[in-house]
C-alpha atoms as a PDB file:
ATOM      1  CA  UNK A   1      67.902 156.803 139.818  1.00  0.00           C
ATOM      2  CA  UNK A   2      70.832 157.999 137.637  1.00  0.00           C
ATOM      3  CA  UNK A   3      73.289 155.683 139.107  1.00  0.00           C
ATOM      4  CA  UNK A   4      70.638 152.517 138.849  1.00  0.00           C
ATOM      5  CA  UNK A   5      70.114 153.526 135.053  1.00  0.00           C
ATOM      6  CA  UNK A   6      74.140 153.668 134.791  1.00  0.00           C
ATOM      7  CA  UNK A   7      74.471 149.976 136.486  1.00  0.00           C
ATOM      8  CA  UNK A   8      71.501 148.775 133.643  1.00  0.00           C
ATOM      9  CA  UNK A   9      73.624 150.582 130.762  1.00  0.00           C
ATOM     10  CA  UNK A  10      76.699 148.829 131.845  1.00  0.00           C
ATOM     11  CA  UNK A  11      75.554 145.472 132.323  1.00  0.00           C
ATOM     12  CA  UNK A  12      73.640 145.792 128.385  1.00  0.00           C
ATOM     13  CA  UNK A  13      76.847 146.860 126.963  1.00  0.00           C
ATOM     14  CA  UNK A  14      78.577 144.291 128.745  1.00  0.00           C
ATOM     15  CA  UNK A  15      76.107 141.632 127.083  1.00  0.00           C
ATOM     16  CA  UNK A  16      76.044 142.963 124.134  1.00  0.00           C
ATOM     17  CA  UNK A  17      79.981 142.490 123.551  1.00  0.00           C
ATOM     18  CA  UNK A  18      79.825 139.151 124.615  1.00  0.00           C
ATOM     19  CA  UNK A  19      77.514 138.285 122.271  1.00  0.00           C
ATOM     20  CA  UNK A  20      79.529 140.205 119.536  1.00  0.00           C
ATOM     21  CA  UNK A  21      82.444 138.083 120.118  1.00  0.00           C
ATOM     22  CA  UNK A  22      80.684 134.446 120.588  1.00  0.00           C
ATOM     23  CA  UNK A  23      78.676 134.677 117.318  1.00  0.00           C
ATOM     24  CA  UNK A  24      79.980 133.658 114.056  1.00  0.00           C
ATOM     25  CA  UNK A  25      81.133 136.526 111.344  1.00  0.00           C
ATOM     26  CA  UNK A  26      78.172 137.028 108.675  1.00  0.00           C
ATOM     27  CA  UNK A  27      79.325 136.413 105.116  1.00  0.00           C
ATOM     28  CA  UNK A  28      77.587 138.392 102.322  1.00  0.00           C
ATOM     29  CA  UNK A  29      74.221 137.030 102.311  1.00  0.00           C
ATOM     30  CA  UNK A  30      73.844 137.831 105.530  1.00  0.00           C
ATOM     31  CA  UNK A  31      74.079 134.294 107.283  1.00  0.00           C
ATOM     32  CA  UNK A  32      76.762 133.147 109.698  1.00  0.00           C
ATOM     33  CA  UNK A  33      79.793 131.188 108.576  1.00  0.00           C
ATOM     34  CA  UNK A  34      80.099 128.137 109.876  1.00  0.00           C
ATOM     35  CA  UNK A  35      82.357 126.934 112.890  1.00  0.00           C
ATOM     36  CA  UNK A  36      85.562 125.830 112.172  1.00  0.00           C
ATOM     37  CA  UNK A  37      85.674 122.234 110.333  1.00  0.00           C
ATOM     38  CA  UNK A  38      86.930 118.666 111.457  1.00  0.00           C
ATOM     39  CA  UNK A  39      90.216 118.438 110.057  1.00  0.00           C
ATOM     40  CA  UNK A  40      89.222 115.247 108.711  1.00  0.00           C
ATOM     41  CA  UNK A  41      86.338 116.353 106.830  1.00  0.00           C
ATOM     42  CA  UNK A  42      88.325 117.657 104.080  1.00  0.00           C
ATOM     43  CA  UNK A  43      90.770 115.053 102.022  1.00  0.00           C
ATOM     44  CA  UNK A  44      92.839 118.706 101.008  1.00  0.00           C
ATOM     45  CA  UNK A  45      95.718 117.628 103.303  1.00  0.00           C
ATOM     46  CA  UNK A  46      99.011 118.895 101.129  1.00  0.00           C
ATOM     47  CA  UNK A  47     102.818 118.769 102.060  1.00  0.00           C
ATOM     48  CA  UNK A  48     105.592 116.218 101.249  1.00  0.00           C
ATOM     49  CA  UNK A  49     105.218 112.721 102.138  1.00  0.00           C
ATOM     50  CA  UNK A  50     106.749 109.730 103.075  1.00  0.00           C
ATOM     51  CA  UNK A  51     105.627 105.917 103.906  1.00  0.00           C
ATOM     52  CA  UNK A  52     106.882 102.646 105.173  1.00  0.00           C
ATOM     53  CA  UNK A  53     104.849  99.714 104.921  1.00  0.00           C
ATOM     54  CA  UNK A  54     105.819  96.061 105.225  1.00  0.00           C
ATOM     55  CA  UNK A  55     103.645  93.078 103.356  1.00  0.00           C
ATOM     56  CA  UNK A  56     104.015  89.596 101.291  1.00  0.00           C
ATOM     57  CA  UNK A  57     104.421  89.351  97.751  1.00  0.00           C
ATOM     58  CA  UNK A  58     103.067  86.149  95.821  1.00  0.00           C
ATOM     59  CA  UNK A  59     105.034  85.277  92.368  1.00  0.00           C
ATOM     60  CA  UNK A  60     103.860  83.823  89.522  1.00  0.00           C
ATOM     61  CA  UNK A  61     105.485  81.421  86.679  1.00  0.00           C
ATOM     62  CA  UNK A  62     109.095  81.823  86.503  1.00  0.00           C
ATOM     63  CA  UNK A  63     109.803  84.479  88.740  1.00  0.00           C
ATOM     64  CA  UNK A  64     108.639  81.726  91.765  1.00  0.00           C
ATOM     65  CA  UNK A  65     111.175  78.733  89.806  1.00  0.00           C
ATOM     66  CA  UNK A  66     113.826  80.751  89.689  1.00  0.00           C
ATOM     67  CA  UNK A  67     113.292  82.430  93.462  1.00  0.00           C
ATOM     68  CA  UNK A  68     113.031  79.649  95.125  1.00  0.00           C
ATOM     69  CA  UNK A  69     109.921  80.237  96.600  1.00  0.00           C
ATOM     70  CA  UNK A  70     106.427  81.380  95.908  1.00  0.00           C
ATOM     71  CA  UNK A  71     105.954  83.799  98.527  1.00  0.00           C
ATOM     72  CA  UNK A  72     107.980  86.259  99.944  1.00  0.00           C
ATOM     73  CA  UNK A  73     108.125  88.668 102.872  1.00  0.00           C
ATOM     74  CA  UNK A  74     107.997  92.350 101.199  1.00  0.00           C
ATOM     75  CA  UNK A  75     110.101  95.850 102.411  1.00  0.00           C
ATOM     76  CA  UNK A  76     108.132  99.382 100.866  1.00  0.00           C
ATOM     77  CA  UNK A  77     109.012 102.844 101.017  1.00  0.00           C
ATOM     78  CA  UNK A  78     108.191 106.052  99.150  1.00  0.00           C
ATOM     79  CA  UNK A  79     108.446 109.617  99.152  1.00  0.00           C
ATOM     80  CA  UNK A  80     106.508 112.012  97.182  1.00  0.00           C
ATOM     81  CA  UNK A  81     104.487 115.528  97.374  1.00  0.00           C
ATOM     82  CA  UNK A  82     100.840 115.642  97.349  1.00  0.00           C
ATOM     83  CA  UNK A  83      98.980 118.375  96.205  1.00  0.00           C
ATOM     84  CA  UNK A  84      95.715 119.433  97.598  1.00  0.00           C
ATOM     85  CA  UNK A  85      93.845 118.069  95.157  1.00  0.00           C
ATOM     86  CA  UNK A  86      95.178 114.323  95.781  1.00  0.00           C
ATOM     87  CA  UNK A  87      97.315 113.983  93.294  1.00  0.00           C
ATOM     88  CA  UNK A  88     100.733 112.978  94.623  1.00  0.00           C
ATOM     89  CA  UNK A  89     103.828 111.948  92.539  1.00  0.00           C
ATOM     90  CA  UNK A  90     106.388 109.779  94.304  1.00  0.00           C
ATOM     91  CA  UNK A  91     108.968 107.534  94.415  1.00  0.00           C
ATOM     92  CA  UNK A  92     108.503 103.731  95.570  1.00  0.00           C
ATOM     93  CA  UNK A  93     111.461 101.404  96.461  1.00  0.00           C
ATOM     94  CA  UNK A  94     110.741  97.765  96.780  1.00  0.00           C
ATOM     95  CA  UNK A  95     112.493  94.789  98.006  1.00  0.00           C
ATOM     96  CA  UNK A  96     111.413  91.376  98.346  1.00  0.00           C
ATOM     97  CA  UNK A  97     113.715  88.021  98.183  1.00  0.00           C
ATOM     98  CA  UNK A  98     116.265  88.903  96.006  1.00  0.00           C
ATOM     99  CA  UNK A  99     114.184  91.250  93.575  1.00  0.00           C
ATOM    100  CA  UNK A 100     115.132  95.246  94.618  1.00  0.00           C
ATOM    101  CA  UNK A 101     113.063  98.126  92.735  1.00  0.00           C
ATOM    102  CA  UNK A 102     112.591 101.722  92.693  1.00  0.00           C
ATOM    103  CA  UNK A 103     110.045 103.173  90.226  1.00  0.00           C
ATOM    104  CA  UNK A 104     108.649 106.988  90.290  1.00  0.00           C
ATOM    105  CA  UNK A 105     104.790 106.913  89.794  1.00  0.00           C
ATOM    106  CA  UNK A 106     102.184 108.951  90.604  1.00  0.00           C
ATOM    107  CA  UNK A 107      99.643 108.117  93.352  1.00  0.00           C
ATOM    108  CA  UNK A 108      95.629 109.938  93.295  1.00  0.00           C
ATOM    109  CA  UNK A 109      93.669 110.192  96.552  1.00  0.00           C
ATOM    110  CA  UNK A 110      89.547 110.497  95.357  1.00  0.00           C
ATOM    111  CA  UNK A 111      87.459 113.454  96.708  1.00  0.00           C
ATOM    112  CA  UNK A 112      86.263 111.745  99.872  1.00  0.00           C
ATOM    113  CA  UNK A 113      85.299 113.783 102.925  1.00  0.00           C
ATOM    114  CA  UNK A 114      86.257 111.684 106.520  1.00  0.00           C
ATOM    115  CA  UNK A 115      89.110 109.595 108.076  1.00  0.00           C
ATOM    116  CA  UNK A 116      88.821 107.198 105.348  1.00  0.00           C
ATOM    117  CA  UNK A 117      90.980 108.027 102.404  1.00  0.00           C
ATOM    118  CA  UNK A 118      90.840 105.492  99.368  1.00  0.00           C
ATOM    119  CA  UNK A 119      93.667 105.963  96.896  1.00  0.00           C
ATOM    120  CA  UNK A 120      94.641 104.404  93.205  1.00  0.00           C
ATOM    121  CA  UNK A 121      98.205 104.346  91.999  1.00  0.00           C
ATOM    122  CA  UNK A 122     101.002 103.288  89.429  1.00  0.00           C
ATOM    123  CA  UNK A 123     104.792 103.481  89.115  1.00  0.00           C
ATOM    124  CA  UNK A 124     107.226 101.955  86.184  1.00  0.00           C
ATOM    125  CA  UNK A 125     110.770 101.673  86.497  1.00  0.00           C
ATOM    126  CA  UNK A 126     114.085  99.170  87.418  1.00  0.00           C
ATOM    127  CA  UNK A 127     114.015  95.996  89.088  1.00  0.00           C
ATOM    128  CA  UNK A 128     116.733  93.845  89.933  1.00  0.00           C
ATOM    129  CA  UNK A 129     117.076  89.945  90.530  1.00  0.00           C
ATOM    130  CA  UNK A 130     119.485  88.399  91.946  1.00  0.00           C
ATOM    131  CA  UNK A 131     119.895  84.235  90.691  1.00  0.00           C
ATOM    132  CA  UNK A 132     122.444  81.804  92.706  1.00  0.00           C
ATOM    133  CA  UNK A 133     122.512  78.028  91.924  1.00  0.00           C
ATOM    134  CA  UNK A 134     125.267  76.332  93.676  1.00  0.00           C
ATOM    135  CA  UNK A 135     128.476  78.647  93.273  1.00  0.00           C
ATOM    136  CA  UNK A 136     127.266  80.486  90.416  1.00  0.00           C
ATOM    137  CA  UNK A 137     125.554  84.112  91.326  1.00  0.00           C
ATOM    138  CA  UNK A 138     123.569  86.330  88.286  1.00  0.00           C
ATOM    139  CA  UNK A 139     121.409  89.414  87.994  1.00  0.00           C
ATOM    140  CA  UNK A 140     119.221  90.377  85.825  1.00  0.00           C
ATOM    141  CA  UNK A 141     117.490  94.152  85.238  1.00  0.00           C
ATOM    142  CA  UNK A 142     113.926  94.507  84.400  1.00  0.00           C
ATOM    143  CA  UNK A 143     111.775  97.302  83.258  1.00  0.00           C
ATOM    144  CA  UNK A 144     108.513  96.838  85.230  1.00  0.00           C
ATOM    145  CA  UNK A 145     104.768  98.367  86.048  1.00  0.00           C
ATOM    146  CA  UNK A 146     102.825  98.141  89.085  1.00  0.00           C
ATOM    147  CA  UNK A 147      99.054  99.066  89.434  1.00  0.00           C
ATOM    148  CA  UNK A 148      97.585  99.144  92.864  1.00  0.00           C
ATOM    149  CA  UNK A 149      94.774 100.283  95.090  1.00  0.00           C
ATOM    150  CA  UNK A 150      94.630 101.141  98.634  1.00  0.00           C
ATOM    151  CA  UNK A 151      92.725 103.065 101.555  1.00  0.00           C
ATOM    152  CA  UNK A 152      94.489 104.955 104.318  1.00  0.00           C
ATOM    153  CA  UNK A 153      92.756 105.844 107.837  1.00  0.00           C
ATOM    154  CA  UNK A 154      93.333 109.200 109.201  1.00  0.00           C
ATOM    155  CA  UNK A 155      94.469 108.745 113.336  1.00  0.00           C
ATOM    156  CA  UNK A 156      95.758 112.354 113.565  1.00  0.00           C
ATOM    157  CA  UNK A 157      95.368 115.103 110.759  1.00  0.00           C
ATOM    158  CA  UNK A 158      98.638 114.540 108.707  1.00  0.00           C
ATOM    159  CA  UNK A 159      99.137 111.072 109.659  1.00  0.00           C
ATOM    160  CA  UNK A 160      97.615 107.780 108.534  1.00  0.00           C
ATOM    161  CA  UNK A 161      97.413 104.055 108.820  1.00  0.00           C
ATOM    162  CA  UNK A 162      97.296 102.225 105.489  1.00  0.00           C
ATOM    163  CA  UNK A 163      96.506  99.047 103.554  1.00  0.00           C
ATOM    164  CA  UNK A 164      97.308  97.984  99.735  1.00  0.00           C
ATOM    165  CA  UNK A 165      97.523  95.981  97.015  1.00  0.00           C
ATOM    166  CA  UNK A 166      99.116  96.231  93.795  1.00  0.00           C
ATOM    167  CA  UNK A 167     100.403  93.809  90.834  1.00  0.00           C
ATOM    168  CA  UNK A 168     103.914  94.316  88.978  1.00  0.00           C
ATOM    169  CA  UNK A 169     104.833  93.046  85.396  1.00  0.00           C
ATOM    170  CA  UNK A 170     108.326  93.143  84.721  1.00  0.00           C
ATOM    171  CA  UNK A 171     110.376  92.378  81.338  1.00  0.00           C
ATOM    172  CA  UNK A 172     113.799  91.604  81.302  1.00  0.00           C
ATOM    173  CA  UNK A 173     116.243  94.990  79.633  1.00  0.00           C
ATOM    174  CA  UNK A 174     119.618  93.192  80.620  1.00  0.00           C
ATOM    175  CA  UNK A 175     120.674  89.663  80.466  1.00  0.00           C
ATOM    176  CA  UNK A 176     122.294  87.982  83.378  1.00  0.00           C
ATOM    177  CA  UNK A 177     125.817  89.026  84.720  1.00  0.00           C
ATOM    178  CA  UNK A 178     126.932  85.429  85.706  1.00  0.00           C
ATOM    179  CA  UNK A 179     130.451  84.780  87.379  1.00  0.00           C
ATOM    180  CA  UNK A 180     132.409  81.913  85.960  1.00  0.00           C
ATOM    181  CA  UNK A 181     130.987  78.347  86.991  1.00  0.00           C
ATOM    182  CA  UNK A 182     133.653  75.783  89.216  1.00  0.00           C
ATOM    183  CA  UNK A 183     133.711  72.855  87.002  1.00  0.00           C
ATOM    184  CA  UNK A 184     131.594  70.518  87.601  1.00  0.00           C
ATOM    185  CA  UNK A 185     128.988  72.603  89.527  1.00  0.00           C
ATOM    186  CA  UNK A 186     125.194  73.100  88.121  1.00  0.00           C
ATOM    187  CA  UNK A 187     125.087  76.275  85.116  1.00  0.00           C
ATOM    188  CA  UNK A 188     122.375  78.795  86.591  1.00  0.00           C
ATOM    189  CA  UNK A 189     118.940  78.562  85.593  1.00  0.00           C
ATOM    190  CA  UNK A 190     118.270  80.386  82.747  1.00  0.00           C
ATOM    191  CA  UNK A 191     116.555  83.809  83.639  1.00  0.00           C
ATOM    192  CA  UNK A 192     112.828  84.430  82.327  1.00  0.00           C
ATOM    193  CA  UNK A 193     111.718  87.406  80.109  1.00  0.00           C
ATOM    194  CA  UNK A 194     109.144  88.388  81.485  1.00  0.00           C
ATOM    195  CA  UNK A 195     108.230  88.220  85.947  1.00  0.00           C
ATOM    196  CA  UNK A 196     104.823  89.057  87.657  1.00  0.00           C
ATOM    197  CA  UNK A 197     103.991  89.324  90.988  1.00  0.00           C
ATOM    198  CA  UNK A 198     101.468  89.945  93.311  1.00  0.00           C
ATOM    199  CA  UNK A 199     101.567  92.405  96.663  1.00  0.00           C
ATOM    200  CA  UNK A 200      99.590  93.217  99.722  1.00  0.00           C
ATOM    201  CA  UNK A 201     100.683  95.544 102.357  1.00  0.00           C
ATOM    202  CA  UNK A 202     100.673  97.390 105.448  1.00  0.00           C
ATOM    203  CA  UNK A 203     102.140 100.581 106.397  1.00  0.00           C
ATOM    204  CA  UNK A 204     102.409 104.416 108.092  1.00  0.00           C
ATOM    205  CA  UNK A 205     102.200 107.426 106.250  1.00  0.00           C
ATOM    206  CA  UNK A 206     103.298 111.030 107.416  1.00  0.00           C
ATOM    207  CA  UNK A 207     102.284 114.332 105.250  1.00  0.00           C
ATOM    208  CA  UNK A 208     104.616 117.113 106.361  1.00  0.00           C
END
């Protein structure tokens, strides 16, 4: 008898701290806490960050008479901090033809819960374009502003896969550097004040 009721007492206790350490802790109220969340669930991902993306730029008016061409394969990269409530400020650096830029901006993730993170940003600072008719090579320096949009998908919890699109306007701070022209040979076109252009893009992005 005593060594049956021993066997029962075991086994309960037994139970009982099983179930102790399965169930969730109890907050306050009284109610369980939840499980732990999908780390995708949240968009409070914070750290320093750095992308690469690759895309075409369109340009408009002079910038395309004076490039050459109207389109243009396009080379991105930034590097920034975000904080955990989306805000990130960052560097971009740009290159495209013969126009380089690198402009520090800030870039603003909205409050969206799941793998898809839409984003809004802007930068201003220095381009440069590089002009060659015949033998006769200038460059020019232009203060610029971009405004873009884009929406990154979550494949693992700090990194993404991303698409964007943005617009520049740039206006012209230095005038050309040209080197002297052979005789005889075509003068350089004559820079424009003012360049636009028009971006989409691809790219990865890591949050450390």
């Amino acid at each position: 008898m005593s060594l049956s009721f021993h066997r029962t007492c075991g086994v309960g206790a037994a139970a009982a701290l099983l179930m102790l350490l399965t169930s969730h802790p109890a907050q306050a109220d009284g109610t369980a806490e939840p499980a732990a969340s999908d780390p995708f669930a949240a968009p409070s991902i914070s750290g320093v960050t750095f992308g690469v993306a690759g895309g075409l730029s369109s340009f408009h008016g002079e910038a395309a008479s004076q490039l050459g061409s109207r389109t243009a394969a396009s080379v991105h990269a930034q590097g920034g901090y975000r904080f955990s409530n989306g805000l990130s400020p960052e560097l971009a650096f740009f290159h495209a033809s013969s126009v380089t830029g690198l402009s520090p901006g800030l870039r603003w993730y909205l409050p969206i819960d799941g793998r898809l993170r839409p984003w809004v940003g802007a930068h201003t600072g220095l381009d440069h374009m590089t002009r060659t008719s015949g033998d006769s090579t200038s460059g020019s320096t232009y203060w610029s502003v971009d405004a873009g949009a884009g929406l990154d998908l979550m494949v693992a919890h700090s990194v993404s896969l991303g698409i964007a699109a943005d617009a520049t306007y740039a206006n012209m701070l230095t005038p050309p550097r040209a080197q002297p022209v052979p005789v005889g040979a075509d003068a350089a076109q004559e820079p424009s004040n003012a360049l636009r252009w028009v971006t989409m893009r691809a790219g990865l992005g890591i949050v450390l």
